[in-house]
N, C-alpha and C. Protein backbone atom coordinates (compact mmCIF):
# COMPACT_ATOMS: atom_id res chain seq x y z
N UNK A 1 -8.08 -79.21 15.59
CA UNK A 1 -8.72 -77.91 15.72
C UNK A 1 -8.36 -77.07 14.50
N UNK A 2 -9.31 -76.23 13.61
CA UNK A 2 -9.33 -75.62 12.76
C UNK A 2 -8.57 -74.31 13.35
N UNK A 3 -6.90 -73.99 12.43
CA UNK A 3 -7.04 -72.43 12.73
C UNK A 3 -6.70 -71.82 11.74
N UNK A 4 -7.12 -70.70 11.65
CA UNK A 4 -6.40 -69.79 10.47
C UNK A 4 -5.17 -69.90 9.75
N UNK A 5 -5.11 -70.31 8.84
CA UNK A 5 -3.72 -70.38 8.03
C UNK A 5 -3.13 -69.30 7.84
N UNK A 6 -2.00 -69.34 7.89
CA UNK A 6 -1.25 -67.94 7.66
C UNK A 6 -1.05 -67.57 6.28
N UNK A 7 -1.12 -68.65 4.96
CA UNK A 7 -1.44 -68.64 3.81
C UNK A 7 -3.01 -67.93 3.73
N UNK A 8 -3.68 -67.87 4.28
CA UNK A 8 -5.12 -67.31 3.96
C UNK A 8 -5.18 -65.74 4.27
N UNK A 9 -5.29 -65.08 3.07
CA UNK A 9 -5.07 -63.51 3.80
C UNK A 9 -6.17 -62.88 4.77
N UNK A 10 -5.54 -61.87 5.03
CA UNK A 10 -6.57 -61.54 6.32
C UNK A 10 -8.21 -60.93 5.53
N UNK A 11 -7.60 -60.21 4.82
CA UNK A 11 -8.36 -59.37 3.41
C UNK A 11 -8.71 -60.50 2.32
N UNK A 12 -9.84 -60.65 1.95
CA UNK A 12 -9.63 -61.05 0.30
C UNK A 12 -10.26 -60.08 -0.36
N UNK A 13 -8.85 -59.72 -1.45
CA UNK A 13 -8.72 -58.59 -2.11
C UNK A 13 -9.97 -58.35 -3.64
N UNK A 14 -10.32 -59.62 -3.66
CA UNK A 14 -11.78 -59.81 -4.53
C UNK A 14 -12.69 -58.88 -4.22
N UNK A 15 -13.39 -59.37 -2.55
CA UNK A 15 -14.29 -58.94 -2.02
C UNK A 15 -13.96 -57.21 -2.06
N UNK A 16 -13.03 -56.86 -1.64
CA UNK A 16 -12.68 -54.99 -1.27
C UNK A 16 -12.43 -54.47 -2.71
N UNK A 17 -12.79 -55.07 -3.68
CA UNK A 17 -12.68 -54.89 -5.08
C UNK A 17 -13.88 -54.42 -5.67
N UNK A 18 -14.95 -55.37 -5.67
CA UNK A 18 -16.04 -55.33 -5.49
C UNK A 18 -16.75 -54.61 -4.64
N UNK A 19 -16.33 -54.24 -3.42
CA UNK A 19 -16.82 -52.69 -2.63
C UNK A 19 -16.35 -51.31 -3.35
N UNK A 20 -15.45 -51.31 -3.88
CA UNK A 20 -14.57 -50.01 -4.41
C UNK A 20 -15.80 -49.74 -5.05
N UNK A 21 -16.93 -50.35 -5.93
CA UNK A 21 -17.27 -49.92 -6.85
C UNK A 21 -18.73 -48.87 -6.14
N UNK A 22 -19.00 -49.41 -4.83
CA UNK A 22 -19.96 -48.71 -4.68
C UNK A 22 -19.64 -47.21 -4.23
N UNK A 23 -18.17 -47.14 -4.21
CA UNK A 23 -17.73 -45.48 -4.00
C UNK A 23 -17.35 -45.53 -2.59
N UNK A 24 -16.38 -44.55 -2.78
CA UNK A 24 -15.31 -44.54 -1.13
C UNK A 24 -15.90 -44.30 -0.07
N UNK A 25 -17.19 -43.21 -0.19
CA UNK A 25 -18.09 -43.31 1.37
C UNK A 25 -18.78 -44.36 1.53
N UNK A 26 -19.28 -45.04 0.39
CA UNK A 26 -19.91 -46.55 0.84
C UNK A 26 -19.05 -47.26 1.67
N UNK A 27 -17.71 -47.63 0.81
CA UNK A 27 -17.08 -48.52 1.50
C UNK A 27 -16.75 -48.19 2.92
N UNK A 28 -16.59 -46.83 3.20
CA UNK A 28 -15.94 -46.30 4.60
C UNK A 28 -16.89 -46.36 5.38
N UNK A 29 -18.12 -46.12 5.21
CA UNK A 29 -19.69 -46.48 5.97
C UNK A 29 -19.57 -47.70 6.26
N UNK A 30 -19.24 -48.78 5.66
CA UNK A 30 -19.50 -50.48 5.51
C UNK A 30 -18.53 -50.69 6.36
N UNK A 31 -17.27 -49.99 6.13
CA UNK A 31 -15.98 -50.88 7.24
C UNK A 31 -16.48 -50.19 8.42
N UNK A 32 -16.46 -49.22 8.93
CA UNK A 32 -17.21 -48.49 10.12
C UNK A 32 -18.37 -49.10 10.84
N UNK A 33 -19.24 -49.58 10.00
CA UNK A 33 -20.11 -50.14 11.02
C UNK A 33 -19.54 -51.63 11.10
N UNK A 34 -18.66 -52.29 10.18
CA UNK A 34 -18.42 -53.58 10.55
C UNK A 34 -17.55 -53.31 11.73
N UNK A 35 -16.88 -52.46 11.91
CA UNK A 35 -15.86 -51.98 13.05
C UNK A 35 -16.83 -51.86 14.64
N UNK A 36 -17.29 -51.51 14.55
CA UNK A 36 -18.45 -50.97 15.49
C UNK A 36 -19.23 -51.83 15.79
N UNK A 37 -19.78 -53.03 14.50
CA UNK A 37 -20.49 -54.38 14.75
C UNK A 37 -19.93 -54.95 15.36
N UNK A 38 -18.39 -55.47 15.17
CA UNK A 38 -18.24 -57.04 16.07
C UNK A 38 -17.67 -56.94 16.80
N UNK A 39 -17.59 -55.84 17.61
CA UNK A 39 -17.24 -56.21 19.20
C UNK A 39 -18.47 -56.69 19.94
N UNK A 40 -19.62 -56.24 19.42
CA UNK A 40 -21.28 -56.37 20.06
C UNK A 40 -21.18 -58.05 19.69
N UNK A 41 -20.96 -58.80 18.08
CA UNK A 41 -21.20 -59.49 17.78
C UNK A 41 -20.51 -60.44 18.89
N UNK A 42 -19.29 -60.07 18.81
CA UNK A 42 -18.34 -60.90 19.73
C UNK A 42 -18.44 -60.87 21.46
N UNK A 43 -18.93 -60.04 21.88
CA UNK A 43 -19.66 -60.06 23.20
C UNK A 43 -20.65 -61.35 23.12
N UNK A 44 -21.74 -61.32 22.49
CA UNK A 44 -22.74 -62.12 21.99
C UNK A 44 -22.25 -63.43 21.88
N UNK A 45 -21.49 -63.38 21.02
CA UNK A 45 -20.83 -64.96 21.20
C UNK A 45 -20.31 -65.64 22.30
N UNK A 46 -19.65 -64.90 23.03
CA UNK A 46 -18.72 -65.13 23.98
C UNK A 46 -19.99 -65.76 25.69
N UNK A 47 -21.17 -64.63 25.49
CA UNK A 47 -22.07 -64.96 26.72
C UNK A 47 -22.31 -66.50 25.76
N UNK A 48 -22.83 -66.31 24.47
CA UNK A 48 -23.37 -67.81 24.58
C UNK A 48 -22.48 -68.82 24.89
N UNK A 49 -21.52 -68.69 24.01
CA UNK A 49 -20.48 -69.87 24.91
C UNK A 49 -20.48 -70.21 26.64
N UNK A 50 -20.42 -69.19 27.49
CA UNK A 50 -20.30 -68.49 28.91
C UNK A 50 -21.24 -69.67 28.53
N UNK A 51 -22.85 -69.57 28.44
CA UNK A 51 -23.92 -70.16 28.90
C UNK A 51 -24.20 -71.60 28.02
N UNK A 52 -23.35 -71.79 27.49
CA UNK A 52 -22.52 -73.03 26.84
C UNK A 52 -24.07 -73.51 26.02
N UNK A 53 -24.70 -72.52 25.24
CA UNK A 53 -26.01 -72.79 24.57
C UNK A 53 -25.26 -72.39 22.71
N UNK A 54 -25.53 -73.91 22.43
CA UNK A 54 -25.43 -74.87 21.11
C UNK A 54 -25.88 -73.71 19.79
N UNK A 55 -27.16 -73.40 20.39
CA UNK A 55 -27.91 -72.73 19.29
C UNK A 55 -27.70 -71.72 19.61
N UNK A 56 -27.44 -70.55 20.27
CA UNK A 56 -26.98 -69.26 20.19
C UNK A 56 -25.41 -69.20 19.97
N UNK A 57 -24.89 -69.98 20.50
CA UNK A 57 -23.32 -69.78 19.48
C UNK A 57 -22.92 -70.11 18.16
N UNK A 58 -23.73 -71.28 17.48
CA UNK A 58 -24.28 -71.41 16.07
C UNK A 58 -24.65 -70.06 15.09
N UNK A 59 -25.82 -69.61 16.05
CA UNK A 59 -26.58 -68.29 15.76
C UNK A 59 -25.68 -67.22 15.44
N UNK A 60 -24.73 -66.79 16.34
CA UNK A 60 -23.56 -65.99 16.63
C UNK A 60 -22.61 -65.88 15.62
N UNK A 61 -22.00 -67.04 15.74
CA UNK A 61 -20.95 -66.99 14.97
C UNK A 61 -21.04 -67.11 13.38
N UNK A 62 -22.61 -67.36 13.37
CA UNK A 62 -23.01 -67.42 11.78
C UNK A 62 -23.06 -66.09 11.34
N UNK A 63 -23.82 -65.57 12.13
CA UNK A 63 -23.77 -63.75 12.31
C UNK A 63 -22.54 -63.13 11.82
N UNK A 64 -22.29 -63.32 12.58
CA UNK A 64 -20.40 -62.73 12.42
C UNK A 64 -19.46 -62.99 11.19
N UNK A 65 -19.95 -64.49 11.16
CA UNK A 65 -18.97 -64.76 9.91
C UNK A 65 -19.82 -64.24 8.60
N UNK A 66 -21.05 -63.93 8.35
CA UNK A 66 -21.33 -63.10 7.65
C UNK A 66 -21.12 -61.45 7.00
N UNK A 67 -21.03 -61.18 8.24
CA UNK A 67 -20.52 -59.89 8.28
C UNK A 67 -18.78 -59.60 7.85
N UNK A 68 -18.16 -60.65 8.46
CA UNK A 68 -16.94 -60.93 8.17
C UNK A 68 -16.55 -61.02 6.62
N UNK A 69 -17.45 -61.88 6.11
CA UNK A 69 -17.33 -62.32 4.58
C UNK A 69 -17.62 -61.24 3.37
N UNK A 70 -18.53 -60.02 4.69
CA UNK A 70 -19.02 -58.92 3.72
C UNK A 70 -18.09 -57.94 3.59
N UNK A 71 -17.18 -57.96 4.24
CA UNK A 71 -16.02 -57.15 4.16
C UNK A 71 -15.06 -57.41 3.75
N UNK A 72 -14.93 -58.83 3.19
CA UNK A 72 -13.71 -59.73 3.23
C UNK A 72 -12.41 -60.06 3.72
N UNK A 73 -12.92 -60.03 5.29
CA UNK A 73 -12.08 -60.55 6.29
C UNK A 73 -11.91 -62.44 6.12
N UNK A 74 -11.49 -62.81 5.47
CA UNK A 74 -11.53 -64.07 5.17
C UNK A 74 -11.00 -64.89 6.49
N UNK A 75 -10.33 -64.61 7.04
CA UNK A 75 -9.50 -65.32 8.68
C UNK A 75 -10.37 -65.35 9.46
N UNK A 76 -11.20 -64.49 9.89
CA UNK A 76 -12.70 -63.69 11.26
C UNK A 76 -13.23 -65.12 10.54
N UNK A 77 -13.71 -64.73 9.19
CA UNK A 77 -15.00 -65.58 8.96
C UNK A 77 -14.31 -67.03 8.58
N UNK A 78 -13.16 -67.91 8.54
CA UNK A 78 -13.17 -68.51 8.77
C UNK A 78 -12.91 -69.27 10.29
N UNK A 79 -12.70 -68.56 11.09
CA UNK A 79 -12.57 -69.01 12.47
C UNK A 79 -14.16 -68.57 12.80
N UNK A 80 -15.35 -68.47 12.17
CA UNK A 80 -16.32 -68.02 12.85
C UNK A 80 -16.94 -69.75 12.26
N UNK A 81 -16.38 -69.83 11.00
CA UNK A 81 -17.05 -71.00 10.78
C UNK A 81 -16.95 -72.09 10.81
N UNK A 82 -15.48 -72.13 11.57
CA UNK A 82 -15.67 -73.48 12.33
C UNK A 82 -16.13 -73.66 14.07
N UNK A 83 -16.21 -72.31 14.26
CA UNK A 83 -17.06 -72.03 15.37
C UNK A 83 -18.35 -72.59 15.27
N UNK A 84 -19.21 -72.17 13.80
CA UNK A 84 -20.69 -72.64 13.74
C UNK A 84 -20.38 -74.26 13.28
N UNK A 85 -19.13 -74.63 12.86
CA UNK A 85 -19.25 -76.16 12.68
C UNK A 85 -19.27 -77.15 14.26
N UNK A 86 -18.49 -76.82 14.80
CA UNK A 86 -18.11 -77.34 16.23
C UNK A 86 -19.76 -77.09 16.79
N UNK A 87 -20.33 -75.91 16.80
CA UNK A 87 -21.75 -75.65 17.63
C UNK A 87 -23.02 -76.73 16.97
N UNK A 88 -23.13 -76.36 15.53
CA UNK A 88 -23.65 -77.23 14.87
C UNK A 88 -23.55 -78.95 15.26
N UNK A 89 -22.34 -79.74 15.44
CA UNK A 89 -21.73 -80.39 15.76
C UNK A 89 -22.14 -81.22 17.20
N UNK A 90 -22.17 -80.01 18.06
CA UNK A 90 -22.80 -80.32 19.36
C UNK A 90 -21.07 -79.94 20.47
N UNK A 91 -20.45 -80.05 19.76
CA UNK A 91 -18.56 -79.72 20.53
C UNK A 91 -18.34 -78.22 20.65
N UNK A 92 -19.45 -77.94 22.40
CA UNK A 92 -18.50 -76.79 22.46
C UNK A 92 -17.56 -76.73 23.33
N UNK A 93 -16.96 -77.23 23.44
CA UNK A 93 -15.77 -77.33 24.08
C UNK A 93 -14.50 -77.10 22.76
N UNK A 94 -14.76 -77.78 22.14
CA UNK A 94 -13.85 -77.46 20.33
C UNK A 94 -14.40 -76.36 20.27
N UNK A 95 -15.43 -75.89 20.03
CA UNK A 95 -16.17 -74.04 20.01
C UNK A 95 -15.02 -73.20 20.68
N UNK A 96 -15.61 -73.34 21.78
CA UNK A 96 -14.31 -72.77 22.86
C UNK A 96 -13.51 -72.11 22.56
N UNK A 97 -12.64 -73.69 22.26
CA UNK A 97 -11.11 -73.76 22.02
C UNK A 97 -10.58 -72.79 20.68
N UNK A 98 -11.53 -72.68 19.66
CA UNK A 98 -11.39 -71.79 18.56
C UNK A 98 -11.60 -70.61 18.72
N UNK A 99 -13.11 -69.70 20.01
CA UNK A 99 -13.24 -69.00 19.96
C UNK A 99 -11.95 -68.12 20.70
N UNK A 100 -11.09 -68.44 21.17
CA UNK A 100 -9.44 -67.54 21.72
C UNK A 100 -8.69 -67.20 20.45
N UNK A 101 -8.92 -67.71 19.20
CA UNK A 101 -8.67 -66.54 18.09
C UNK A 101 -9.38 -66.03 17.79
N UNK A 102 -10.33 -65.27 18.51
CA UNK A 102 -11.59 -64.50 18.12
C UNK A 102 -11.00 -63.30 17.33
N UNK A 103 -10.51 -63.11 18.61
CA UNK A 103 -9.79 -61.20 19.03
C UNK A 103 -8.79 -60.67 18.30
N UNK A 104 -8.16 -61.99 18.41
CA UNK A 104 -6.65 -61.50 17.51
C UNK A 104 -6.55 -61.78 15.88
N UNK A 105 -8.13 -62.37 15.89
CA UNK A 105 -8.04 -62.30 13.92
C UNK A 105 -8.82 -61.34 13.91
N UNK A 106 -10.00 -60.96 14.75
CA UNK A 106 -10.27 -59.48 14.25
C UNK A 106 -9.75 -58.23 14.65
N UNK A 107 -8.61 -58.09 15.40
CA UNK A 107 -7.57 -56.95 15.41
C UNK A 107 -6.82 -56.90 14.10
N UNK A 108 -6.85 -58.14 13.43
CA UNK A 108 -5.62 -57.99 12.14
C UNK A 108 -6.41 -57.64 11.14
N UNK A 109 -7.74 -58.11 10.91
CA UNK A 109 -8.98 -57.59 10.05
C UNK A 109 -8.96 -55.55 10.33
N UNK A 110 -9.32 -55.31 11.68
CA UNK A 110 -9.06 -54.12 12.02
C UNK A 110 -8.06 -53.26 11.68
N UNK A 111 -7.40 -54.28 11.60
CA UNK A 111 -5.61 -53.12 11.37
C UNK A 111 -5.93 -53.39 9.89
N UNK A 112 -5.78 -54.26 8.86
CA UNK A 112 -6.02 -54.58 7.58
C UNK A 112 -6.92 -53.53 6.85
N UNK A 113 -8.05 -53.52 7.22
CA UNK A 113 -9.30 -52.61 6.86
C UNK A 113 -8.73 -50.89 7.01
N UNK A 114 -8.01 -50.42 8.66
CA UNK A 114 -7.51 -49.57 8.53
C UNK A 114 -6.57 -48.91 7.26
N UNK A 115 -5.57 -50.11 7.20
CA UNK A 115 -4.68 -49.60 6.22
C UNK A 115 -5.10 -49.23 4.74
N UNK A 116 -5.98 -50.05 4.60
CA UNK A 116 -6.90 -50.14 3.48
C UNK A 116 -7.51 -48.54 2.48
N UNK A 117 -8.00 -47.89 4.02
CA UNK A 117 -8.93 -46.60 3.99
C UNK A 117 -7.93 -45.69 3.82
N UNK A 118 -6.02 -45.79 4.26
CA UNK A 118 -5.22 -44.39 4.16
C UNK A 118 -4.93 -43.72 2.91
C-alpha cells in the first residue's frame, strides 16, 4: 500500500513560489477556496467509495489531487493518486485502505497552508 513518506513535504515550496508571484490576495483567495474545496471534494470521494463505484472514485480523487497539486500540497495529492491508481486498477478495496489518510494529510496541508499566510 502506497503511503505518504515522511521525506515528502507536505508543501512543495516550488509550487507556493510560483503563487507568490500572482500577489498575496491571489494566493489567499486560492488557499481559501482550496480550504473550502476539499472537504466537498472529500465527501464526494468517500460516497463513491460508500457506493464502491470504480469510476467516480477515479473521477474524485483525480479531482482532488489536482487541486492538491495546485496548491502544492504534495502528500493530499499523492495519496489522491494512488487512490486514482488502485480505482483505475479496479482495487477498491486498496482504494479504501488509502483513502483513511485522507483527513489527516489534509489537516497537515491545512495547518501547512495556514502557517504559510501568518
Amino acid at each position: 500500500m502506497h503511503t505518504a513518506q515522511s521525506s515528502t513535504p507536505v508543501l512543495d515550496d516550488s509550487v507556493l513560489s510560483e503563487l507568490q508571484t500572482l500577489g498575496a490576495d491571489v494566493v489567499a483567495e486560492i488557499v481559501d477556496l482550496f480550504l473550502a474545496d476539499v472537504p466537498v471534494r472529500l465527501a464526494k470521494l468517500m460516497q463513491a467509495i460508500d457506493h464502491r463505484s470504480s469510476d467516480a472514485v477515479l473521477r474524485e480523487a483525480h479531482g482532488l489531487k489536482g487541486s492538491a497539486l495546485g496548491v502544492g500540497a504534495t502528500r493530499l495529492a499523492d495519496v489522491c493518486a494512488a487512490i486514482e491508481h488502485d480505482a483505475r486498477d479496479g482495487d477498491l478495496d486498496r482504494a479504501i485502505a488509502q483513502s483513511s489518510a485522507l483527513e489527516a494529510e489534509f489537516a497537515e496541508a491545512r495547518g501547512a497552508l495556514k502557517d504559510r499566510r501568518r
